[in-house]
N, C-alpha and C. Protein backbone atom coordinates (compact mmCIF):
# COMPACT_ATOMS: atom_id res chain seq x y z
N UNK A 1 23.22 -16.82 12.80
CA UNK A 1 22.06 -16.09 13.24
C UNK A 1 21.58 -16.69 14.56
N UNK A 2 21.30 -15.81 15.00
CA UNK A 2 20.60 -16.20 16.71
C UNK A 2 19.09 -16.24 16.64
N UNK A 3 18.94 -17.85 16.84
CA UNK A 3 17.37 -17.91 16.95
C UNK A 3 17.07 -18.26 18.92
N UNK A 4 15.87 -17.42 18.69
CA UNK A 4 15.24 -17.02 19.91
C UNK A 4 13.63 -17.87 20.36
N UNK A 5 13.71 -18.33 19.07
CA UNK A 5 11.97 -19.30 18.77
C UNK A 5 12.53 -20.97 18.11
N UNK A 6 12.87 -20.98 17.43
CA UNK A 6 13.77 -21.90 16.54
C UNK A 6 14.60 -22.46 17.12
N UNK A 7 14.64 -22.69 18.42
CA UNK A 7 15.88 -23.04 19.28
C UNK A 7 16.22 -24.71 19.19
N UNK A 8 17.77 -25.28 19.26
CA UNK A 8 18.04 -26.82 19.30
C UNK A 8 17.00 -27.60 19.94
N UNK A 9 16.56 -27.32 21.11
CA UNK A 9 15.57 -28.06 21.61
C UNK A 9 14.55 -28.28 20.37
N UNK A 10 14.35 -26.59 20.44
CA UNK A 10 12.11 -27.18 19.44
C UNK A 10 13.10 -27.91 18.00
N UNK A 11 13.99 -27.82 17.33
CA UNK A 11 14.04 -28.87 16.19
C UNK A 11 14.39 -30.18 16.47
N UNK A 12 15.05 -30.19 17.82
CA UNK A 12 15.04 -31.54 18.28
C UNK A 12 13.98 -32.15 18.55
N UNK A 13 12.83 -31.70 18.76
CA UNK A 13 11.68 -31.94 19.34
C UNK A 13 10.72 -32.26 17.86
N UNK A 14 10.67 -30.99 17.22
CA UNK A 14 10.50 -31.63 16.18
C UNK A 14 10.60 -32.94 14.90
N UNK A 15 12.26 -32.92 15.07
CA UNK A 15 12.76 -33.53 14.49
C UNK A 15 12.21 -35.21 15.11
N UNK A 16 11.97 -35.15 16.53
CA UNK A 16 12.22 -36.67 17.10
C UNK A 16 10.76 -36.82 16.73
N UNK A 17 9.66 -36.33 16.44
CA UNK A 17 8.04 -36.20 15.88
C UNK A 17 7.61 -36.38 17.49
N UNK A 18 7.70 -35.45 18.01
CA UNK A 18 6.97 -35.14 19.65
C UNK A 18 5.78 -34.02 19.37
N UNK A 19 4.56 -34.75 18.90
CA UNK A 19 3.39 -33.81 18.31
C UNK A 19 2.63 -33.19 19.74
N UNK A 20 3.47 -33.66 20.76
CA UNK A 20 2.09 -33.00 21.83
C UNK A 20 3.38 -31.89 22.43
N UNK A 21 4.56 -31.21 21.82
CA UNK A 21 5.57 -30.61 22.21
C UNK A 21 5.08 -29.03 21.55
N UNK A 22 4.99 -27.86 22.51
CA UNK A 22 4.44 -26.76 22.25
C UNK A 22 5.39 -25.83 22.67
N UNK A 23 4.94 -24.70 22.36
CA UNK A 23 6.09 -23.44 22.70
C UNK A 23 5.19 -23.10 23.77
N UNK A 24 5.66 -22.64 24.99
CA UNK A 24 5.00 -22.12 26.06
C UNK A 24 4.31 -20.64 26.17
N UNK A 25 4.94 -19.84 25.39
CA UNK A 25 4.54 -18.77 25.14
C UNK A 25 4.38 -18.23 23.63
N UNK A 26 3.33 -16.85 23.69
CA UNK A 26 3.06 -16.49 22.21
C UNK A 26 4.36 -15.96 21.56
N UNK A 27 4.56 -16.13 20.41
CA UNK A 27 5.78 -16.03 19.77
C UNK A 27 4.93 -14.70 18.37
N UNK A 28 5.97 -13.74 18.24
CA UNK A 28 6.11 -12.76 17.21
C UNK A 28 6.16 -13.62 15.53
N UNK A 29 4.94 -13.72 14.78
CA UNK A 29 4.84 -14.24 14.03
C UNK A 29 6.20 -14.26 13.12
N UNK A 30 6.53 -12.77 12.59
CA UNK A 30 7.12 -12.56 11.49
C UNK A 30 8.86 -13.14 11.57
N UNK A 31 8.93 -13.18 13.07
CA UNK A 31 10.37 -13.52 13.41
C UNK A 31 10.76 -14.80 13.88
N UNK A 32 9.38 -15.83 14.16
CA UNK A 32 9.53 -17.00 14.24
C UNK A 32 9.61 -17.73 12.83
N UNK A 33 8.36 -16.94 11.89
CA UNK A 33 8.73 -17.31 10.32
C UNK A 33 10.31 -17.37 10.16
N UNK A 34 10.71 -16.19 9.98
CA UNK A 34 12.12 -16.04 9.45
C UNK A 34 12.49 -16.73 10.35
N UNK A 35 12.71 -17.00 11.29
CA UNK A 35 13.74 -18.41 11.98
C UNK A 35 13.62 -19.67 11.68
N UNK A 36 12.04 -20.04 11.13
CA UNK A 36 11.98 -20.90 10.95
C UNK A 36 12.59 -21.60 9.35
N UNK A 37 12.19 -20.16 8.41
CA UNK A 37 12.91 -20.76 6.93
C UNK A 37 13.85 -20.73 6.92
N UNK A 38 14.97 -20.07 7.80
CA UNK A 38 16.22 -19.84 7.78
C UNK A 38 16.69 -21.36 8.32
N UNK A 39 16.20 -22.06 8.98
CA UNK A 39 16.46 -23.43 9.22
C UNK A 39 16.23 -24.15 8.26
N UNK A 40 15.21 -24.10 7.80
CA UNK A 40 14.59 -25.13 6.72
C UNK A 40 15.61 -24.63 5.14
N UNK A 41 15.99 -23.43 5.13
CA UNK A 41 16.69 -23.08 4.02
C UNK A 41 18.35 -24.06 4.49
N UNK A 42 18.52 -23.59 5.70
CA UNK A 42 20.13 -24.38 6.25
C UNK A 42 19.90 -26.09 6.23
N UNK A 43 18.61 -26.59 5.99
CA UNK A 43 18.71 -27.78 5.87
C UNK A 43 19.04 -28.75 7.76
N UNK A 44 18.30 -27.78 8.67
CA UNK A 44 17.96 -28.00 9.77
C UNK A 44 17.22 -29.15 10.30
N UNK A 45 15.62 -28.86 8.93
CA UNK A 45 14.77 -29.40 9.59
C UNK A 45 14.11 -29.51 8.02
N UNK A 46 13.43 -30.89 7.85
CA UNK A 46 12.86 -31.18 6.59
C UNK A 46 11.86 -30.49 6.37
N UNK A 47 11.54 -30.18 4.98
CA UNK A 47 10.22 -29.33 4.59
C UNK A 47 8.67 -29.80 5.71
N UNK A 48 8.85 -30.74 5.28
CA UNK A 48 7.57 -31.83 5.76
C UNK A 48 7.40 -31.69 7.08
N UNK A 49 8.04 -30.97 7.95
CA UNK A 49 8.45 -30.13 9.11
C UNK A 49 7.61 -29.39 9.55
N UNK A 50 7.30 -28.50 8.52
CA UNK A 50 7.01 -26.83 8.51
C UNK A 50 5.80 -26.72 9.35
N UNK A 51 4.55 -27.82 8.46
CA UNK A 51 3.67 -28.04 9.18
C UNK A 51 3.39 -27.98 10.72
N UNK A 52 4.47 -28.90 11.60
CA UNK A 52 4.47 -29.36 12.44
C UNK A 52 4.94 -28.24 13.41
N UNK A 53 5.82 -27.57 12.87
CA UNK A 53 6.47 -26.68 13.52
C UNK A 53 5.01 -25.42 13.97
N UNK A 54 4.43 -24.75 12.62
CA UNK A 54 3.46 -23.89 12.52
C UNK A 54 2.74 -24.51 13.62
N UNK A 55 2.11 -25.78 13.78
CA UNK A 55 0.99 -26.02 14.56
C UNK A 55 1.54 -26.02 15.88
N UNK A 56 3.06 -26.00 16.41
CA UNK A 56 3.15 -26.06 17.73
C UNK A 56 3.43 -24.75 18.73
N UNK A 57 2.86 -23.20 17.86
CA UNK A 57 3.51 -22.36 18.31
C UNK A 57 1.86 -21.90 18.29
N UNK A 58 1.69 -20.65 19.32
CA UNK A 58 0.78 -19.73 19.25
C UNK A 58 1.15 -18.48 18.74
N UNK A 59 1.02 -17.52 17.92
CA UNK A 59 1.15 -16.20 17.75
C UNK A 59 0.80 -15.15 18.71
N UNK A 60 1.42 -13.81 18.81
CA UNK A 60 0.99 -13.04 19.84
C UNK A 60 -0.16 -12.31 18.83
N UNK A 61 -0.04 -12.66 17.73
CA UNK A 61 -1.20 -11.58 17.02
C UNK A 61 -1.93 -12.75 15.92
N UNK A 62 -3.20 -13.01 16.29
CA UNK A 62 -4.20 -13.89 15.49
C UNK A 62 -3.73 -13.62 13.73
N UNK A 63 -3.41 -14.61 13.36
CA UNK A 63 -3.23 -14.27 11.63
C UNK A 63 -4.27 -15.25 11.25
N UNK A 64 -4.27 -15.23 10.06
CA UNK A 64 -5.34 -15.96 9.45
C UNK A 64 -4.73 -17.14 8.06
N UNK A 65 -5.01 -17.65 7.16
CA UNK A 65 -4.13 -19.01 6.59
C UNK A 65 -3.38 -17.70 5.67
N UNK A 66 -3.98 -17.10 5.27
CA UNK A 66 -3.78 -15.98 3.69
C UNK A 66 -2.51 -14.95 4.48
N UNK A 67 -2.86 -14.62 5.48
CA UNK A 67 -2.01 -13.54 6.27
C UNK A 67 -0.66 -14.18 6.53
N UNK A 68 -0.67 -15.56 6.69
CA UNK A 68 0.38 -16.53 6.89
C UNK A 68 0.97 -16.86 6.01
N UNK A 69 0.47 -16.78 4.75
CA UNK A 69 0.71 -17.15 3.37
C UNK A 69 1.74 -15.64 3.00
N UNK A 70 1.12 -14.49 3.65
CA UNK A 70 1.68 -13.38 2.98
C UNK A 70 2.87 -13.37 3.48
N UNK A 71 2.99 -13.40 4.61
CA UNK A 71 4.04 -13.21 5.64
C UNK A 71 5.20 -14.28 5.16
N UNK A 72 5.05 -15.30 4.80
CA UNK A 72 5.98 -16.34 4.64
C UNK A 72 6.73 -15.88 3.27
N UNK A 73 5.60 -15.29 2.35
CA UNK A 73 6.10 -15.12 0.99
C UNK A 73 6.68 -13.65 1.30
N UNK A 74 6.89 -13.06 2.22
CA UNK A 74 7.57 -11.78 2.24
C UNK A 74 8.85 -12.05 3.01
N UNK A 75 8.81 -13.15 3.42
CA UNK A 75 10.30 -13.93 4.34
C UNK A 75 11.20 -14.17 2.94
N UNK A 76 10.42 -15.51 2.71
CA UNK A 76 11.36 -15.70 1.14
C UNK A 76 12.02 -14.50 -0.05
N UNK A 77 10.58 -13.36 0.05
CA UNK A 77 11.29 -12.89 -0.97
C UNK A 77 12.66 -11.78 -0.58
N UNK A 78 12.30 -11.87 0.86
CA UNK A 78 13.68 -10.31 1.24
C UNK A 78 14.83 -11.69 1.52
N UNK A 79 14.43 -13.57 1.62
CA UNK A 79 16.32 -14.07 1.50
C UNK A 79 16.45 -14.35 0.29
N UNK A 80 15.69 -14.13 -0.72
CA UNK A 80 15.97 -14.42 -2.12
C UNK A 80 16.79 -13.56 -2.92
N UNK A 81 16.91 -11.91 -2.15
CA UNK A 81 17.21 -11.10 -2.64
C UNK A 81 18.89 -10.93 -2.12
N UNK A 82 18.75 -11.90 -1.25
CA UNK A 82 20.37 -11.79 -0.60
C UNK A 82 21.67 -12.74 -1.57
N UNK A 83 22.49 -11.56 -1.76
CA UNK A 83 23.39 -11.89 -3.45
C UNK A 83 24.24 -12.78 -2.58
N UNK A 84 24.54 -12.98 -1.43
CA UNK A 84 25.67 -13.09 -0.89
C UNK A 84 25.39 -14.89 -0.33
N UNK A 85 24.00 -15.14 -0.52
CA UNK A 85 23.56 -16.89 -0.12
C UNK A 85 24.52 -17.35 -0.93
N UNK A 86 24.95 -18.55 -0.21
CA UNK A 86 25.65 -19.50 -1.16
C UNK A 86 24.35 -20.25 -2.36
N UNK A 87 25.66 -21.32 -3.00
CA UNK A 87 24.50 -22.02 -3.94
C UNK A 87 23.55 -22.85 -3.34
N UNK A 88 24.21 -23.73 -2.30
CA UNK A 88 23.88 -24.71 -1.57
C UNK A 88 22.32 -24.24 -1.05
N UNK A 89 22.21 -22.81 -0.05
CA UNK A 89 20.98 -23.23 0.42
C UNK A 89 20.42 -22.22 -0.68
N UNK A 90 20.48 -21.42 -1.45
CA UNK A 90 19.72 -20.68 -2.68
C UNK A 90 18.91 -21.81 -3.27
N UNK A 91 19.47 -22.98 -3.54
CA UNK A 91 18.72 -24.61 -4.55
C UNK A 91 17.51 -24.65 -2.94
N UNK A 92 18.10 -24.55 -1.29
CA UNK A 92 17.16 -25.00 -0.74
C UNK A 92 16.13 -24.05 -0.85
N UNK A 93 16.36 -22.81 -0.55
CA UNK A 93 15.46 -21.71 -0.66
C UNK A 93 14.68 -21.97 -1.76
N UNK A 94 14.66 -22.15 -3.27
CA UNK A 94 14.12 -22.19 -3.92
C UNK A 94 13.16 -23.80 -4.05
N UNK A 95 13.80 -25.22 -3.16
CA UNK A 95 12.87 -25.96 -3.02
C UNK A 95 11.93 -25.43 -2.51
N UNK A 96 12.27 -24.25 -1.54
CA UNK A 96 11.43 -24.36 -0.01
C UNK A 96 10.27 -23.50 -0.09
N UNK A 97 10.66 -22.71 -1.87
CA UNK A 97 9.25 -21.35 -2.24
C UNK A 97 8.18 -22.91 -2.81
N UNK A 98 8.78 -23.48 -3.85
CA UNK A 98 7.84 -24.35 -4.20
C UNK A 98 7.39 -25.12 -3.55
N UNK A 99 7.71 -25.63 -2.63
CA UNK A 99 7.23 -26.59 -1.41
C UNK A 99 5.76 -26.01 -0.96
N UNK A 100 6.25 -24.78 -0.30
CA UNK A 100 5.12 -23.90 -0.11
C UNK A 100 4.21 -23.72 -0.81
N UNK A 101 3.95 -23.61 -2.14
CA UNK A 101 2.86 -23.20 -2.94
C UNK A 101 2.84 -25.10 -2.87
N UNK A 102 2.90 -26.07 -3.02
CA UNK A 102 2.60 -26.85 -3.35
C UNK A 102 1.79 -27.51 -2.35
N UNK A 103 2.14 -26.81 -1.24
CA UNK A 103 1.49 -27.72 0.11
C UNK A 103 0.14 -26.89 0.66
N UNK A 104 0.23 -25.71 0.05
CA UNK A 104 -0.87 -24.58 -0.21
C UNK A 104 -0.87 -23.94 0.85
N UNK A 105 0.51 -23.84 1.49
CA UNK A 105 0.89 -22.69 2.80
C UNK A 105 1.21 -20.81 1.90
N UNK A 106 1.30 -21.17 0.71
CA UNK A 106 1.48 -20.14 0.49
C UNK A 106 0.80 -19.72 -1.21
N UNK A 107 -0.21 -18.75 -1.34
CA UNK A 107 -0.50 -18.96 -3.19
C UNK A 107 0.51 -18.17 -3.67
N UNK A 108 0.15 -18.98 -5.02
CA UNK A 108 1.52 -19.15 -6.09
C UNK A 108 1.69 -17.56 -6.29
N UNK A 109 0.26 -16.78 -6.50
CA UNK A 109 0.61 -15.54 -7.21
C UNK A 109 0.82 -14.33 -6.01
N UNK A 110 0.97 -15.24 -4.71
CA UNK A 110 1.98 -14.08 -3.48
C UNK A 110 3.73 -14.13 -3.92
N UNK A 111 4.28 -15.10 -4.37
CA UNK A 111 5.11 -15.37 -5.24
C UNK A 111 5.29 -14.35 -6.59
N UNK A 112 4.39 -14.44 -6.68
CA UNK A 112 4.80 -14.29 -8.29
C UNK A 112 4.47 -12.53 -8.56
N UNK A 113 3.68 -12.10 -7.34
CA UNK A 113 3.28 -10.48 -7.00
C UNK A 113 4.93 -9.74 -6.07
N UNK A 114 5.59 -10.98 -5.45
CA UNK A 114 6.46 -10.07 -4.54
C UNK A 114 8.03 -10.52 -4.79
N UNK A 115 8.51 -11.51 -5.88
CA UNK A 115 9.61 -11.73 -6.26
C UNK A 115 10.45 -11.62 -7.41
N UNK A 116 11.36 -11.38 -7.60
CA UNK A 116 11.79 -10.95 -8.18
C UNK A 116 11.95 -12.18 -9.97
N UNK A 117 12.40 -12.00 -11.04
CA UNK A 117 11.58 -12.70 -12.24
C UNK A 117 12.59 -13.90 -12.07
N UNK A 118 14.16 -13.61 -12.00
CA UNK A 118 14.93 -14.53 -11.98
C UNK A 118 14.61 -15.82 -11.20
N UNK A 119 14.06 -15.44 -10.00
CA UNK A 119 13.50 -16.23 -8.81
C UNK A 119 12.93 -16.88 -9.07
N UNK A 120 11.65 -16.49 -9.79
CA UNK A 120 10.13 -16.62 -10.12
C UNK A 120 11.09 -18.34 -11.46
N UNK A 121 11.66 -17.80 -12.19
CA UNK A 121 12.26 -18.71 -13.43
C UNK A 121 12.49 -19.95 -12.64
N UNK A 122 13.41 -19.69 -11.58
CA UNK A 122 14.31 -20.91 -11.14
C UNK A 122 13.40 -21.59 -10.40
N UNK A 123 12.67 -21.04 -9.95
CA UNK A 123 11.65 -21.85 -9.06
C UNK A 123 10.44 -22.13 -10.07
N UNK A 124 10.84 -21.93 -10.95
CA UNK A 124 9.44 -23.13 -12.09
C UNK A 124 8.16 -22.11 -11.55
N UNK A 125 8.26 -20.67 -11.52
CA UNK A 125 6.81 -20.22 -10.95
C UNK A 125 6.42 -19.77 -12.14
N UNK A 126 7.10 -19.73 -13.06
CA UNK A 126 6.48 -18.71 -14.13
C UNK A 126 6.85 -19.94 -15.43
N UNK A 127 6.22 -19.82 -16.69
CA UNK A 127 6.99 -20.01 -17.62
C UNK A 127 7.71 -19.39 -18.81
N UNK A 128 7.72 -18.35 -18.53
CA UNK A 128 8.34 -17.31 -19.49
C UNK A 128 9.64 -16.96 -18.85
N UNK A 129 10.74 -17.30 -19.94
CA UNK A 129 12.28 -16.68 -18.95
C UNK A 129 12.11 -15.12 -18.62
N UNK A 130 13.23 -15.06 -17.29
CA UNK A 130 13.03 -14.03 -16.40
C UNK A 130 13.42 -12.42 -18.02
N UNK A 131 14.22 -12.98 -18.67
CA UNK A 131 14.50 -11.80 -19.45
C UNK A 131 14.06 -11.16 -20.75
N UNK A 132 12.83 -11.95 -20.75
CA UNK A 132 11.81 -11.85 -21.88
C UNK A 132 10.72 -11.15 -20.77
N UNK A 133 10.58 -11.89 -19.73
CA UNK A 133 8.87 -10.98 -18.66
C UNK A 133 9.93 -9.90 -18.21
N UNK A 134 11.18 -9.42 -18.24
CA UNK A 134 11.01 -8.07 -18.24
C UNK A 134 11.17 -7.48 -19.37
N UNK A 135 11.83 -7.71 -20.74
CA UNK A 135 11.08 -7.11 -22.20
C UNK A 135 9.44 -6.97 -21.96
N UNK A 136 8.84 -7.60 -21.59
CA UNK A 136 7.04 -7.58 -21.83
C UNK A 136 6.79 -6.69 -20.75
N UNK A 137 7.35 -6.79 -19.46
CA UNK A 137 6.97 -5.50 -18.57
C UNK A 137 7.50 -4.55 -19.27
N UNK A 138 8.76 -3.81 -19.91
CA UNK A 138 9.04 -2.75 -20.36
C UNK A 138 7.95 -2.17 -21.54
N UNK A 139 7.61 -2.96 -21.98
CA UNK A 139 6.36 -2.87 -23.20
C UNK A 139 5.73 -2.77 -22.84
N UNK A 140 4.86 -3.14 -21.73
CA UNK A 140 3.66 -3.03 -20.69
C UNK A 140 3.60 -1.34 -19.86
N UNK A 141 4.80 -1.21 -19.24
CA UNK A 141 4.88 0.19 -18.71
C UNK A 141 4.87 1.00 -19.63
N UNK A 142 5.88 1.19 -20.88
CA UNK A 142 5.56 2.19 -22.32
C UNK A 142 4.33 2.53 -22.31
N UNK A 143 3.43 1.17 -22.85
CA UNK A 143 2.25 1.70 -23.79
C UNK A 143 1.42 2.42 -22.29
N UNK A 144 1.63 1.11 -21.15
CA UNK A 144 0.58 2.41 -20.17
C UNK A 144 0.84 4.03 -19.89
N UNK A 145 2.32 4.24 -20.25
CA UNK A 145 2.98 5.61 -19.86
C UNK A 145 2.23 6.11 -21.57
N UNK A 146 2.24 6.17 -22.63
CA UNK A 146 1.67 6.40 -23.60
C UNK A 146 0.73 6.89 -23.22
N UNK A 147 -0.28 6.27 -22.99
CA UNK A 147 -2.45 5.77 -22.73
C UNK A 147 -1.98 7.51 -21.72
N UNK A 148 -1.42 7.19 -20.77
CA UNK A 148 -1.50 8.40 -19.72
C UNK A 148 -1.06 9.65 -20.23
N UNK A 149 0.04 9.47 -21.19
CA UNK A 149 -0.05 10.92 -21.71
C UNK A 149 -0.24 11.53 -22.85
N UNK A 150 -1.08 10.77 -23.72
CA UNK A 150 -2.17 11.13 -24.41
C UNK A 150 -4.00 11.08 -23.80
N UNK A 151 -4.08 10.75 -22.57
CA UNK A 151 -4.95 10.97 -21.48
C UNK A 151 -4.53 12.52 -21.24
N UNK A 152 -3.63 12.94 -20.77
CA UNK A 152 -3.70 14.23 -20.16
C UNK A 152 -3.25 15.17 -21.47
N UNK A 153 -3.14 14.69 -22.44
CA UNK A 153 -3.19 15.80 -23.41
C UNK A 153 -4.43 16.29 -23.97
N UNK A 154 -4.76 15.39 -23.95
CA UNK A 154 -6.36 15.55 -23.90
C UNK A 154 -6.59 16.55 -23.23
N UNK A 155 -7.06 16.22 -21.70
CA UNK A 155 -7.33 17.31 -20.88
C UNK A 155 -6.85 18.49 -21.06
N UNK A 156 -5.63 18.15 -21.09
CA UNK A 156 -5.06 20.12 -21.34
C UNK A 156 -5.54 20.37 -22.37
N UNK A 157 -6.05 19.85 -23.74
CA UNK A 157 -6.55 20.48 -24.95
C UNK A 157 -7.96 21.03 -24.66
N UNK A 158 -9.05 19.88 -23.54
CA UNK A 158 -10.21 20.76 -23.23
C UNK A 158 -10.02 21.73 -22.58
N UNK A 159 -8.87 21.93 -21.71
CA UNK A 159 -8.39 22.92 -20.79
C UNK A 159 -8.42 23.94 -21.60
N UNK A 160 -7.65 24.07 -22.56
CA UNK A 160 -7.36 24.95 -23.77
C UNK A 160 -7.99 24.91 -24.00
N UNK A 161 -8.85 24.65 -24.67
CA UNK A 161 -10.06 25.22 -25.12
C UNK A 161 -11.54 25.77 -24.05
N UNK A 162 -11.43 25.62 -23.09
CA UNK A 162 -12.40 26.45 -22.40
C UNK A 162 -11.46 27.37 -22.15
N UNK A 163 -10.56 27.95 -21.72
CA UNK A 163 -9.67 29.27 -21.69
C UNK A 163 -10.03 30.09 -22.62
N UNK A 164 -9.97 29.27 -24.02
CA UNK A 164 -10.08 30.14 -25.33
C UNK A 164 -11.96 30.69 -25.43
N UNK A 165 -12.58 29.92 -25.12
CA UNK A 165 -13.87 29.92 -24.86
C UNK A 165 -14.22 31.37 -23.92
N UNK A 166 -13.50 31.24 -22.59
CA UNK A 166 -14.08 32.23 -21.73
C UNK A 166 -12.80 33.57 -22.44
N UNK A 167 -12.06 33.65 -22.98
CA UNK A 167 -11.36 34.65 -23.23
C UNK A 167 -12.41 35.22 -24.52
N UNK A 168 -12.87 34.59 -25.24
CA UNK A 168 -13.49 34.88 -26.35
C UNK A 168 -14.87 35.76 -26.01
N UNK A 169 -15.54 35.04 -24.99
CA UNK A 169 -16.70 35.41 -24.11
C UNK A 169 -15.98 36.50 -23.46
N UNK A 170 -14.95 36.98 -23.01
CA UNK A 170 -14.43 38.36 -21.85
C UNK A 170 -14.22 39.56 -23.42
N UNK A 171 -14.17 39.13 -23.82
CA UNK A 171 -13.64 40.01 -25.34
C UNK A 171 -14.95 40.54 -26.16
N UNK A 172 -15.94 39.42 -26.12
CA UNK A 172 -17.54 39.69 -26.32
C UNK A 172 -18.01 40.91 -25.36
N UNK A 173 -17.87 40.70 -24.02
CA UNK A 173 -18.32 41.40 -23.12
C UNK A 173 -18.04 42.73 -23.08
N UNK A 174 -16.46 43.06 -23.40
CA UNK A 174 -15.55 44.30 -23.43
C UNK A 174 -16.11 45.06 -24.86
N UNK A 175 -16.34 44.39 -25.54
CA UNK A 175 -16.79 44.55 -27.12
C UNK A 175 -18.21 45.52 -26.53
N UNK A 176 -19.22 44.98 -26.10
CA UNK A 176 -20.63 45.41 -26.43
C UNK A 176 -20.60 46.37 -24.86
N UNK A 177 -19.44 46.86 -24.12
CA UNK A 177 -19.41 47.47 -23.15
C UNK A 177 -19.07 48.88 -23.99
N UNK A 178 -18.32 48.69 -24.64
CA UNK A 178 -17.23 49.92 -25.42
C UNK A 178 -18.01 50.76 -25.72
N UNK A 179 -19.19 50.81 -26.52
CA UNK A 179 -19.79 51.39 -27.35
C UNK A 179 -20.32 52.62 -26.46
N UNK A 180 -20.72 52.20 -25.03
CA UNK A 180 -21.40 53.15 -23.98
C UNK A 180 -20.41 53.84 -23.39
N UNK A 181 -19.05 53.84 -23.33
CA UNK A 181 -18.15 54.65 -22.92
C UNK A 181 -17.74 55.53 -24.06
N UNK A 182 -18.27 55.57 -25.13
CA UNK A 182 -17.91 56.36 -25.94
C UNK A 182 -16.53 56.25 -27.03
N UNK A 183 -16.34 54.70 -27.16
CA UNK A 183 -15.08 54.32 -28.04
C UNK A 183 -15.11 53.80 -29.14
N UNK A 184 -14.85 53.49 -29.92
CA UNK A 184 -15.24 52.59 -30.96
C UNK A 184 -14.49 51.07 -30.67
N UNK A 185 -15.33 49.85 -30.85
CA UNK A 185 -15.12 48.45 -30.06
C UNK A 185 -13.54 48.28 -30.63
N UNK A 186 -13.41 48.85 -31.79
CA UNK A 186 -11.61 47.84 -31.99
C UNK A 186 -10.59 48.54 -30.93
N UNK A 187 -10.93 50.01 -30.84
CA UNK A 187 -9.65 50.65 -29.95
C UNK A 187 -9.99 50.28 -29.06
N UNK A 188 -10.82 49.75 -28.10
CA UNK A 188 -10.77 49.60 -26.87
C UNK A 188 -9.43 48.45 -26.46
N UNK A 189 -9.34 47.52 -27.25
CA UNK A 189 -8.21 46.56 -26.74
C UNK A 189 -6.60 47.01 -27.17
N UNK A 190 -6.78 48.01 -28.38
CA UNK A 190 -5.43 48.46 -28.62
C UNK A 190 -4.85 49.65 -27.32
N UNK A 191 -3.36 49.17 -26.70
CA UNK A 191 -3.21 50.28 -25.67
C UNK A 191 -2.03 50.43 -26.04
């Protein structure tokens, strides 16, 4: 991968602890992220890094700690999803989710809202195995798909029944009309 922010210099720079070493220009948050875990996943640049790295760059668009938090946890979860990582940096990737929640760059339940369960297992985010929390989600979606359509059966039954209501009332009306046209009320509806 071609990094454009992440370049040999800034991890050299990093790496040698040169804290007054800055990026000269504002950098595209979402793509300096992903350059940056993609290093830290390749085992580039130590976790304990990350910090250092974040504080030496400016963004072209003001984020905030939570917005940074989101963004990072939406990096991890689209390389988590990649079948094709080896094992090697998948173990780093998955130091590198917990690192994050631990160092409080990222909360646990941006994790645990945007990844997938297997993930969530291996990385100690959850404690329920990944193939039991999806038995309990499948049980969870049922009964809510249930609740909803005995919710709208409902409705259609009041539905149905004001239909039957105003048909009953149009039949009243036709009834006590008949008599002045000269019919008797039952033939009027037989045709």
């Amino acid at each position: 991968m071609e990094c454009s922010y992440v370049t040999e210099e800034f991890l050299r720079e990093l790496k040698g602890g040169n804290h007054s070493f800055r990026l000269h220009h504002p950098v595209p948050i979402l793509r300096f992220l992903y350059e940056l875990s993609w290093n830290l996943v390749r085992g580039e640049l130590p976790f304990q890094k990350c910090k250092a790295a974040l504080d030496s760059v400016e963004f072209v668009d003001k984020v905030s700690a939570v917005g940074l938090g989101s963004n990072f946890a939406d990096i991890i979860t689209q390389m988590a999803q990649d079948l094709t990582m080896s094992g090697e940096y998948r173990s780093r990737l998955i130091k590198l989710a917990k690192w994050l929640v631990e160092s409080a760059l990222v909360p646990l339940r941006f994790f645990q809202e945007r990844c997938e369960e297997e993930f969530l297992w291996e990385a100690e985010m959850i404690k329920i195995k990944a193939q039991d929390l999806k038995g309990k989600e499948v049980r969870v979606n049922t009964r809510l798909l249930y609740q909803q359509t005995k919710f709208n059966l409902l409705r259609e039954e009041s539905e149905g029944y004001a239909k039957l209501v105003q048909r009953k009332y149009f039949l009243a009306s036709v009834y006590s009309v008949s008599p002045s046209l000269g019919n008797a009320p039952y033939n009027v509806t037989d045709n």
